[in-house]
Each structure stands twice: as C-alpha cells, then as structure tokens.
Protein backbone atom coordinates (compact mmCIF):
# COMPACT_ATOMS: atom_id res chain seq x y z
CA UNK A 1 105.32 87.47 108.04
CA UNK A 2 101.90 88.31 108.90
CA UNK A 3 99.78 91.30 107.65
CA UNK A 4 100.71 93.45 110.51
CA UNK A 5 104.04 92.71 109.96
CA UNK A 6 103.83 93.84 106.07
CA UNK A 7 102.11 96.98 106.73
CA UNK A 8 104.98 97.49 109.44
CA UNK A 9 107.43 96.98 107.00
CA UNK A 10 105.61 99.36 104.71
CA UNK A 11 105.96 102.07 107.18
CA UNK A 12 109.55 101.68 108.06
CA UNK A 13 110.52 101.51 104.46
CA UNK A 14 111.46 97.64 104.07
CA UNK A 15 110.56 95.45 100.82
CA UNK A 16 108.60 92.43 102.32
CA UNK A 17 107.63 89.08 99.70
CA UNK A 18 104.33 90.15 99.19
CA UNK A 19 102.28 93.21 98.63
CA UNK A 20 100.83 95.35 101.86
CA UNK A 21 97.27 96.20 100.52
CA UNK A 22 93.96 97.13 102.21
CA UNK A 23 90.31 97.45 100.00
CA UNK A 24 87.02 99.19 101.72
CA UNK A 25 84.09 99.59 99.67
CA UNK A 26 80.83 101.84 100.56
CA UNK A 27 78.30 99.80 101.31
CA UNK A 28 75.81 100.22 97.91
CA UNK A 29 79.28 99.11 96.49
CA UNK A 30 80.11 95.67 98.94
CA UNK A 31 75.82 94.60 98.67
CA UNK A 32 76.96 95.06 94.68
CA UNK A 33 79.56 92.25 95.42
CA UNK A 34 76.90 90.42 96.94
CA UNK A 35 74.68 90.38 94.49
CA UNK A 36 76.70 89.54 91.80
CA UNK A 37 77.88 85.68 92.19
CA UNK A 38 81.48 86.39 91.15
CA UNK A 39 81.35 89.35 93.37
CA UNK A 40 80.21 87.42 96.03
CA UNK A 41 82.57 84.33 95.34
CA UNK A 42 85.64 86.58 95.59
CA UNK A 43 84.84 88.81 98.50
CA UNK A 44 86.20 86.49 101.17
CA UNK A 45 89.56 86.52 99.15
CA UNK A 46 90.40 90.03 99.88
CA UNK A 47 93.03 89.67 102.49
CA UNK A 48 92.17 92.97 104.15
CA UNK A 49 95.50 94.07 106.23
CA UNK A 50 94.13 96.39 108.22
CA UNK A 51 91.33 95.91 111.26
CA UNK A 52 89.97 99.60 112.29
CA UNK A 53 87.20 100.98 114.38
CA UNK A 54 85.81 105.07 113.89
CA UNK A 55 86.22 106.90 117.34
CA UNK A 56 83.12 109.13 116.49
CA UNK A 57 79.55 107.91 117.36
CA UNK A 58 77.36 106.57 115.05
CA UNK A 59 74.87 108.77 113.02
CA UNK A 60 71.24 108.64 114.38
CA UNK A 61 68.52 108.34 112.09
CA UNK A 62 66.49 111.79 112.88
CA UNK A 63 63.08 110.27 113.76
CA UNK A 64 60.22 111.31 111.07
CA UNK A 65 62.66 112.25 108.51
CA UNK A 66 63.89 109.08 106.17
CA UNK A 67 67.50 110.07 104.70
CA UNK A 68 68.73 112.21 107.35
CA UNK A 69 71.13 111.51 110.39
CA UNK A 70 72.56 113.13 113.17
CA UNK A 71 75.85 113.19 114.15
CA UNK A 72 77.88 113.74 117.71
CA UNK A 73 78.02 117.42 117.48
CA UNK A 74 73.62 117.23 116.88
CA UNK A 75 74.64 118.26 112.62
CA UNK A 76 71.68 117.00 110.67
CA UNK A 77 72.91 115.58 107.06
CA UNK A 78 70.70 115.05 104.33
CA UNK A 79 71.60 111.95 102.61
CA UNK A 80 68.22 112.40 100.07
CA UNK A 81 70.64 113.22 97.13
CA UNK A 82 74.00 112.53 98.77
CA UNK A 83 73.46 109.34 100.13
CA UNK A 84 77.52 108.97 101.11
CA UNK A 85 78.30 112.09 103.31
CA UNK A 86 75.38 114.05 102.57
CA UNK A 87 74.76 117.89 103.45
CA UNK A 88 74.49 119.81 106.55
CA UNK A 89 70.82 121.05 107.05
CA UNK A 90 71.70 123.77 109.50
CA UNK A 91 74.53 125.72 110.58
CA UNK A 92 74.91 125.43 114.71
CA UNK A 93 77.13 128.19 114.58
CA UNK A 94 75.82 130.89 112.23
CA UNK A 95 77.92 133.56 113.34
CA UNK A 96 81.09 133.94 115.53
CA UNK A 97 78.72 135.04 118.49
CA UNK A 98 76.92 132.16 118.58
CA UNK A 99 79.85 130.16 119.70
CA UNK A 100 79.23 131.26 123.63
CA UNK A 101 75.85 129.40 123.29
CA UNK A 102 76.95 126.25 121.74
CA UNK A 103 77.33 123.08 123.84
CA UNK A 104 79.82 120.36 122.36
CA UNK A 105 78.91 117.34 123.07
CA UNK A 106 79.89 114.74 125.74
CA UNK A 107 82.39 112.45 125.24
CA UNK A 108 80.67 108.84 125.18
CA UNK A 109 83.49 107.38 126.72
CA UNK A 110 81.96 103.71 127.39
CA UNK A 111 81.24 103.57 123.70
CA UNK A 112 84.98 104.69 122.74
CA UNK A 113 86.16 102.43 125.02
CA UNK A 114 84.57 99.44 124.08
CA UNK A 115 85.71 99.93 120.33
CA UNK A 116 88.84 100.20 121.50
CA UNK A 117 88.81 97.25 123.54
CA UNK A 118 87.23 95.28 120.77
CA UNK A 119 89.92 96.30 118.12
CA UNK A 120 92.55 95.69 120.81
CA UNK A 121 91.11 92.23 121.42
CA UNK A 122 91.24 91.17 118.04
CA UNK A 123 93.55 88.10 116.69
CA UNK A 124 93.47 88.39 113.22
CA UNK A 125 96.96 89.30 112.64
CA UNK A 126 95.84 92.84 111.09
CA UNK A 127 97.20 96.11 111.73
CA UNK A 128 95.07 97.82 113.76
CA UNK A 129 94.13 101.72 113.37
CA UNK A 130 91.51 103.65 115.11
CA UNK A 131 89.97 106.62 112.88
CA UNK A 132 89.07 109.97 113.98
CA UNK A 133 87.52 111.69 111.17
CA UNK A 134 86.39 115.13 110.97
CA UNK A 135 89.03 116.07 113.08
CA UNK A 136 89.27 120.09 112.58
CA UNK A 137 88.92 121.63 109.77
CA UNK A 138 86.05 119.34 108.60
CA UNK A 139 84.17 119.53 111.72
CA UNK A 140 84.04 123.45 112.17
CA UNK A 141 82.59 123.49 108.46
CA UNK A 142 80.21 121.29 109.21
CA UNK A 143 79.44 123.71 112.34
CA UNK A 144 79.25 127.19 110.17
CA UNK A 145 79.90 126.39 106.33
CA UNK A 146 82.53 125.84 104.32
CA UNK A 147 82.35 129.04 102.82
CA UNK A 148 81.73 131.51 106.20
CA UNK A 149 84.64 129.12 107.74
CA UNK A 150 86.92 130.32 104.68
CA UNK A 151 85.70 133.93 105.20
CA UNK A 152 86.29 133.84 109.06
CA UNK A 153 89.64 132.88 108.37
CA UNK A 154 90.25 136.62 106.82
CA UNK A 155 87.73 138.73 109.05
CA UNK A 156 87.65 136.75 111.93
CA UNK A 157 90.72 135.13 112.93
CA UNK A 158 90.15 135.21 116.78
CA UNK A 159 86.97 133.20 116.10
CA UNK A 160 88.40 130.79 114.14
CA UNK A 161 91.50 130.12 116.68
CA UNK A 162 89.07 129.69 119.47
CA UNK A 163 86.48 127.56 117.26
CA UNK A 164 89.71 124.97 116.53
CA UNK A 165 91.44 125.18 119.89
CA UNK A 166 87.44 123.78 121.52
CA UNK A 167 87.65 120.90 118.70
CA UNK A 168 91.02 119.90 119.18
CA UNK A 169 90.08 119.31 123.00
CA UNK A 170 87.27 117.59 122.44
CA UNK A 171 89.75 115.10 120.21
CA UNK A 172 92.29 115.04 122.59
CA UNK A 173 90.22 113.18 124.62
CA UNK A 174 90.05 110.52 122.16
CA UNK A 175 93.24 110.48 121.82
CA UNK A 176 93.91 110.15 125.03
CA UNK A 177 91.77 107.08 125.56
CA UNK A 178 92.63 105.10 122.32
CA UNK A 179 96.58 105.47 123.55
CA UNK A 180 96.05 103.34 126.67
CA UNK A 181 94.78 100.24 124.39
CA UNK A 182 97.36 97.96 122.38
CA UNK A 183 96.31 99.60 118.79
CA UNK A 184 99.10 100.65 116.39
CA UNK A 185 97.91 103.91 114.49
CA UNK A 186 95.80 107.02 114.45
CA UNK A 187 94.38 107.59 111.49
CA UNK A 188 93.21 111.29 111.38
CA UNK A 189 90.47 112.28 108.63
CA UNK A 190 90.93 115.57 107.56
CA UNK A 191 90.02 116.80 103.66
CA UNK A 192 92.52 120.20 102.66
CA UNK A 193 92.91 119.59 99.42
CA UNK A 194 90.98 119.89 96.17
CA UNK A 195 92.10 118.89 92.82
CA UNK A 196 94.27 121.19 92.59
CA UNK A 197 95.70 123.00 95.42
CA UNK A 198 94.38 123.35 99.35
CA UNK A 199 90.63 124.43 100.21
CA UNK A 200 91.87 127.59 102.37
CA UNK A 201 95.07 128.05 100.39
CA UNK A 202 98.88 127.33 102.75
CA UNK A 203 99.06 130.74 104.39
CA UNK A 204 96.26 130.08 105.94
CA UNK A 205 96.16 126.21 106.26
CA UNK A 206 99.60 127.10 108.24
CA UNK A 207 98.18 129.75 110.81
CA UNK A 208 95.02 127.62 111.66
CA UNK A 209 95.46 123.73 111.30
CA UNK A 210 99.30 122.79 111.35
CA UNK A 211 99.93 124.15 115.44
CA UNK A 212 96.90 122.06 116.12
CA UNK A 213 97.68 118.52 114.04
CA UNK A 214 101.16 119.18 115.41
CA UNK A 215 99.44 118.60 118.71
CA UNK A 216 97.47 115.63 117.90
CA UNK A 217 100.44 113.97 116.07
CA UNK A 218 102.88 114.78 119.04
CA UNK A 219 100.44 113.11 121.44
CA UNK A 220 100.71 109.89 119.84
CA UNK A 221 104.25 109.54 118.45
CA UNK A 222 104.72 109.95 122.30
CA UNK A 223 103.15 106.96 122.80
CA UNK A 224 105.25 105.33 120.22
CA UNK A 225 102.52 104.73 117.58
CA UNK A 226 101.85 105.86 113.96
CA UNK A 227 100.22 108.87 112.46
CA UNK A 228 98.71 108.21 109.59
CA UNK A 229 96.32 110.93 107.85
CA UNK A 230 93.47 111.31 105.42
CA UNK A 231 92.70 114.00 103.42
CA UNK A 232 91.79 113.69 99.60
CA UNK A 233 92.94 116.40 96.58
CA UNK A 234 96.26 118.30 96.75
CA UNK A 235 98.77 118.69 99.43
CA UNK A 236 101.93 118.75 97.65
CA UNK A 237 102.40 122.59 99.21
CA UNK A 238 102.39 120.68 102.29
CA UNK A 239 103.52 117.61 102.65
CA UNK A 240 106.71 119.09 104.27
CA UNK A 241 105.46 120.17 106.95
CA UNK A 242 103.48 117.01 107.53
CA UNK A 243 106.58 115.19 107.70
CA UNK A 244 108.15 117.70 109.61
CA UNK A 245 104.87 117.02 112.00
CA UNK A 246 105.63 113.50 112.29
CA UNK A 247 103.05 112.02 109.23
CA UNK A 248 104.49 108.59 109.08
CA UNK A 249 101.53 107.12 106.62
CA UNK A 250 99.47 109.39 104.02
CA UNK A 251 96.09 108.55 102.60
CA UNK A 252 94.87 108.95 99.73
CA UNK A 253 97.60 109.20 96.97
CA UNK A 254 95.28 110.21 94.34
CA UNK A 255 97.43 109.30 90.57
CA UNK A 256 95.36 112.20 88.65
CA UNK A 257 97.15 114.46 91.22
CA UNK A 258 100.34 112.92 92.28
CA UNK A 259 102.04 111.13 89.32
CA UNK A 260 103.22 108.42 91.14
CA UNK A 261 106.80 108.16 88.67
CA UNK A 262 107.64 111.87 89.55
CA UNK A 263 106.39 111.86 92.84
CA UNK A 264 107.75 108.74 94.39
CA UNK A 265 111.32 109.38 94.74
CA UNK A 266 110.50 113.35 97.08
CA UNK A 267 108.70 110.73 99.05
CA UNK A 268 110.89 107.81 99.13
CA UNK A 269 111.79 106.90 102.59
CA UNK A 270 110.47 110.09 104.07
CA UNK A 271 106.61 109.36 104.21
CA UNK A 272 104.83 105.75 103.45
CA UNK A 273 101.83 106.10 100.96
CA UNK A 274 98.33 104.60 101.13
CA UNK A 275 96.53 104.48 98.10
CA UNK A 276 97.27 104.88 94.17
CA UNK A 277 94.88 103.15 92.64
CA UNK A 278 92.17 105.86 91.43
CA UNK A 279 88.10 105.40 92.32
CA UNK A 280 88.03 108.59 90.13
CA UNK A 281 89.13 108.05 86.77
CA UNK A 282 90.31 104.38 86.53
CA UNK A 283 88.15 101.77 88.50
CA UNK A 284 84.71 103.01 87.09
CA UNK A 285 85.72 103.61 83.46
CA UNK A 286 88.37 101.68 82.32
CA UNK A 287 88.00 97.72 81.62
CA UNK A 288 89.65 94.70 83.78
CA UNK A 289 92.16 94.44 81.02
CA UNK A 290 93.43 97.97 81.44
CA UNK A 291 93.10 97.82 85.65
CA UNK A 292 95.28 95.06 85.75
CA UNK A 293 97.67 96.95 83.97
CA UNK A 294 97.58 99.78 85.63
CA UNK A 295 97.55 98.17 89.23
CA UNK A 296 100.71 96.37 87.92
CA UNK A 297 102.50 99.59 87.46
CA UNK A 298 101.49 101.44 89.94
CA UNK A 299 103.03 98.57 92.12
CA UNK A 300 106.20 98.74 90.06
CA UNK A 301 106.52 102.46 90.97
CA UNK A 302 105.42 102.80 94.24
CA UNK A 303 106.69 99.87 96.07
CA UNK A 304 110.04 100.17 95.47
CA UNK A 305 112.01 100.43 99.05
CA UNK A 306 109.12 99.68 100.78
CA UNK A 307 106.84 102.79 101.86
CA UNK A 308 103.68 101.23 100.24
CA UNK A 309 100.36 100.38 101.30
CA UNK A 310 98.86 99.64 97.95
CA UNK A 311 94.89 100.72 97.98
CA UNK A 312 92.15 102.53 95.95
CA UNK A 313 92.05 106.09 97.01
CA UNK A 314 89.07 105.98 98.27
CA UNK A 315 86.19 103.63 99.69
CA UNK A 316 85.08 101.99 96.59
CA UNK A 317 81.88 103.43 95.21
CA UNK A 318 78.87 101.81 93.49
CA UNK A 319 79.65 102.94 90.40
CA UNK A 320 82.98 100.17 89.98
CA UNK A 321 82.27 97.27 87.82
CA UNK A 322 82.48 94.25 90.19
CA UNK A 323 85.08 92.65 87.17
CA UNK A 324 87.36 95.72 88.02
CA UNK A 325 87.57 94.98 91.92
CA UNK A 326 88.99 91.82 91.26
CA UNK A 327 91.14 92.58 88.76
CA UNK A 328 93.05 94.64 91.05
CA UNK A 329 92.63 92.96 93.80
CA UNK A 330 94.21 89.97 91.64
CA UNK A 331 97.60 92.12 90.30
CA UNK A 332 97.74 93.15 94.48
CA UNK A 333 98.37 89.20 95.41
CA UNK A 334 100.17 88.36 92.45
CA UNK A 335 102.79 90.97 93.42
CA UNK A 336 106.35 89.46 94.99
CA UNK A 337 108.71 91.61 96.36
C-alpha cells in the first residue's frame, strides 16, 4: 500500500497498517529545519503523502516597495508586519458601485495548465490535490474589507449575490481545467470560522456561500474526485450541510475547538478529518515529551475506522521548536493500524 493508497483509505473510512499523515511548514519555519543540523538531518524523513500545486498565480513583488506583493485580482498585501498573509493596502471595491468598473482578471490558463500537468505527471506515489484558495468569501474581503463585506451582507444583499456569483465564475474555470488532468482532489481554501463560531454568523453563511460551494463541490464529485476543504476556527453549526454538499475531507481539525473524543464519533464515517495536531497551543509551547504524547492520542482517537489524515492544523510556523516537529512526526510513523 502506497501513500495514495492510505490517504484513499482514509477517505473511504478503512483502517490501513500505517498512519496517513501529511506535514507543511511556512517557509521561516522549513529554513529553521535547515539550519538546525537535527532539523536538517530529519527533514528528508517526513514521508509527505500528499503532492499539491495552488491554482492561483503567484504573488508579484510590487516593484519599489520591499514587503509587498500583488496578487491575481491586482490586491496589494503588506507583508512589513505580517510577513505570512499580510494586509490588503487598498480596497478595489470600496463601495457596491464600484463593482461596474472593476475588471477581474484573466485566467492564465497556460500557467494553470502546466501545474496541472506537472502534478499529473508526477510518480511519487502521493495523493495528488490541486488548491484553490481564496475561493469566495476570502477573496471578496480581500476586494472590499472584511468588515464592509459583513455589513453588505445586511444592507446590501443584491451586491453581495452578484459580487460571489462573478468569483465563483472566475473559479469555475479552474475547476474546469484541473478536472480534465489525472489529479484526485480539490482542495478549496475558504476561512468561516473563528474560535468560536462563523465570521458572518449561519443565517447568513447559508444565504451567501453554501448555493455557491454547492456548485463548486457538485462540479467535481461529477467528475468522480474528492472535495476536500479548508477553513480554520469553528464550523460545527455547519458541518451538516457540508456533508450534505458532498465535503468528503475537512481541514483543519483544530483540538482547542473540536475535542477530538467528543467529536469523533458525529463524524465517524460521515466526513474524513485532516489535521488534529494544534500549531496553536501545543507545537510551540509544550516540550517533545508532552507532543509525543499528545500525537499518540490524538491518533488513538481519531483514527479509529479510518477517516484520518493525521496533520498539524496548520502550515507549521517559525515559532515550533525544531525538537517538537520530530517528535510528532516520530509518534505519526510509529503508529500501526
């Protein structure tokens, strides 16, 4: 059994001999492994399972300007203080009038393609997912703010619908081009949640974002692949409808939200996890003593029948002791089914 079989295996729910698992580091955290010599020692024993590509463009360095990039809808992010996502400089779209006079980009389809033909071509025995971040909700912040976004939601409904309905086309394009290459999932990148409870509350999440990800999903279950989807903090208001919308793999399972003892069996064999391992209160504090402990039982809980895809939560920052990496990456291999 290969790793594409175990992360198969995973999503339909079947205990395989050893552990599905998957690691990705930012990068001030992977040039930490390298600079530490047991860091850099251990990195090519992380059996990765998954091979992915991002179907958005690159960010352009904005020329004069050290620390901020442009993205494919011509956002500027400042990455001075935030040097991970950063913050919008600008809002393209500062009021619902302005959306007449904005131009969304072209698709660079001989980019997209290429990824995809690269991922497709690959022989590494991997499950392969192509990621589509910012996919809606994200992307029209990024376009007017967060906060108008929210506030459109109550005054401006119209302008909202019409804001979403011109994103989701522009992905469906994406969509439509990563289905005709040999690549197993979609993984769409979408944050709702915060620690507690969803950004724009269910009501509203419902009217706004679940016709449209029905949509997206729909496309590709179609095509016989798997949904997965991203979106960090608090869906459990949710996560019945994203079942219902054909979720077959959720990231991240954040333990300081879900407990994964009380929430693994309304889960079990209804919607695979990916994550559990927390980059928020575990990896950076606690020592490699206590990580392999709680990697251990987190495997012990969430593995059972399968459904598993064990993970941190997120990318994993700088700020993770290089001792606590391989600690869990250690209790992830020493697993047996």
């Amino acid at each position: 059994m290969n790793n594409r079989d175990r992360v198969i295996a995973a999503l339909e729910f079947r205990q395989t001999e050893k552990l599905p698992y998957h690691v990705d580091m930012t990068k001030p955290m992977y040039e930490k492994m390298l600079a530490d010599p047991d860091g850099r020692a251990f990195l090519p024993k992380i059996n990765k399972h998954i091979s992915s590509i991002s179907l958005r463009r690159p960010y352009e360095e904005v020329a004069g300007k050290p620390g901020y990039f442009r993205d494919e809808f011509n956002v500027i992010w400042n990455r001075t203080i935030d040097k991970d996502v950063g913050v919008v400089e600008k809002k393209l779209i500062p009021d619902p009038d302005s959306l007449k006079n904005f131009d969304f980009p072209v698709l660079d389809e001989k980019l997209l393609r290429s990824e995809c033909e690269r991922l497709a071509a690959r022989t590494d025995g991997n499950f392969t997912v192509a990621s589509l971040g910012y996919s809606l909700f994200e992307r029209a912040w990024s376009l007017c703010s967060m906060e108008d976004l929210l506030c459109y939601m109550v005054s401006d409904p119209e302008f909202v619908h019409e804001l979403f309905d011109k994103i989701i086309a522009f992905d469906m394009q994406k969509v439509d081009i990563f289905l005709e290459y040999d690549i197993d999932c979609m993984l769409f990148g979408d944050d709702w949640g915060q620690q507690r409870g969803l950004i724009m509350g269910p009501p509203h999440w419902r009217e706004f974002i679940l016709p449209r990800i029905k949509k997206l999903y729909g496309r590709v279950k179609e095509a016989g692949r798997w949904v997965a989807q991203h979106s960090c903090g608090d869906l459990r208001e949710i996560m019945d409808d994203l079942t219902g919308a054909g979720l077959n793999l959720y990231q991240t399972f954040q333990p300081e939200i879900y407990s994964p003892a009380a929430y693994k069996p309304k889960i079990d064999k209804k919607l695979a996890i990916w994550g559990g391992i927390s980059t928020q209160m575990d990896l950076p504090f606690k020592t490699p003593q206590q990580i392999t402990e709680i990697t251990r039982d987190t495997i012990s809980i969430m593995w059972k029948n399968g459904g598993y895809l064990a993970s941190p939560t997120h990318a994993v920052p700088w700020d993770v002791p290089v001792a606590n990496i391989i600690a869990m990456v250690e209790a992830f291999e020493d697993a047996r089914g």
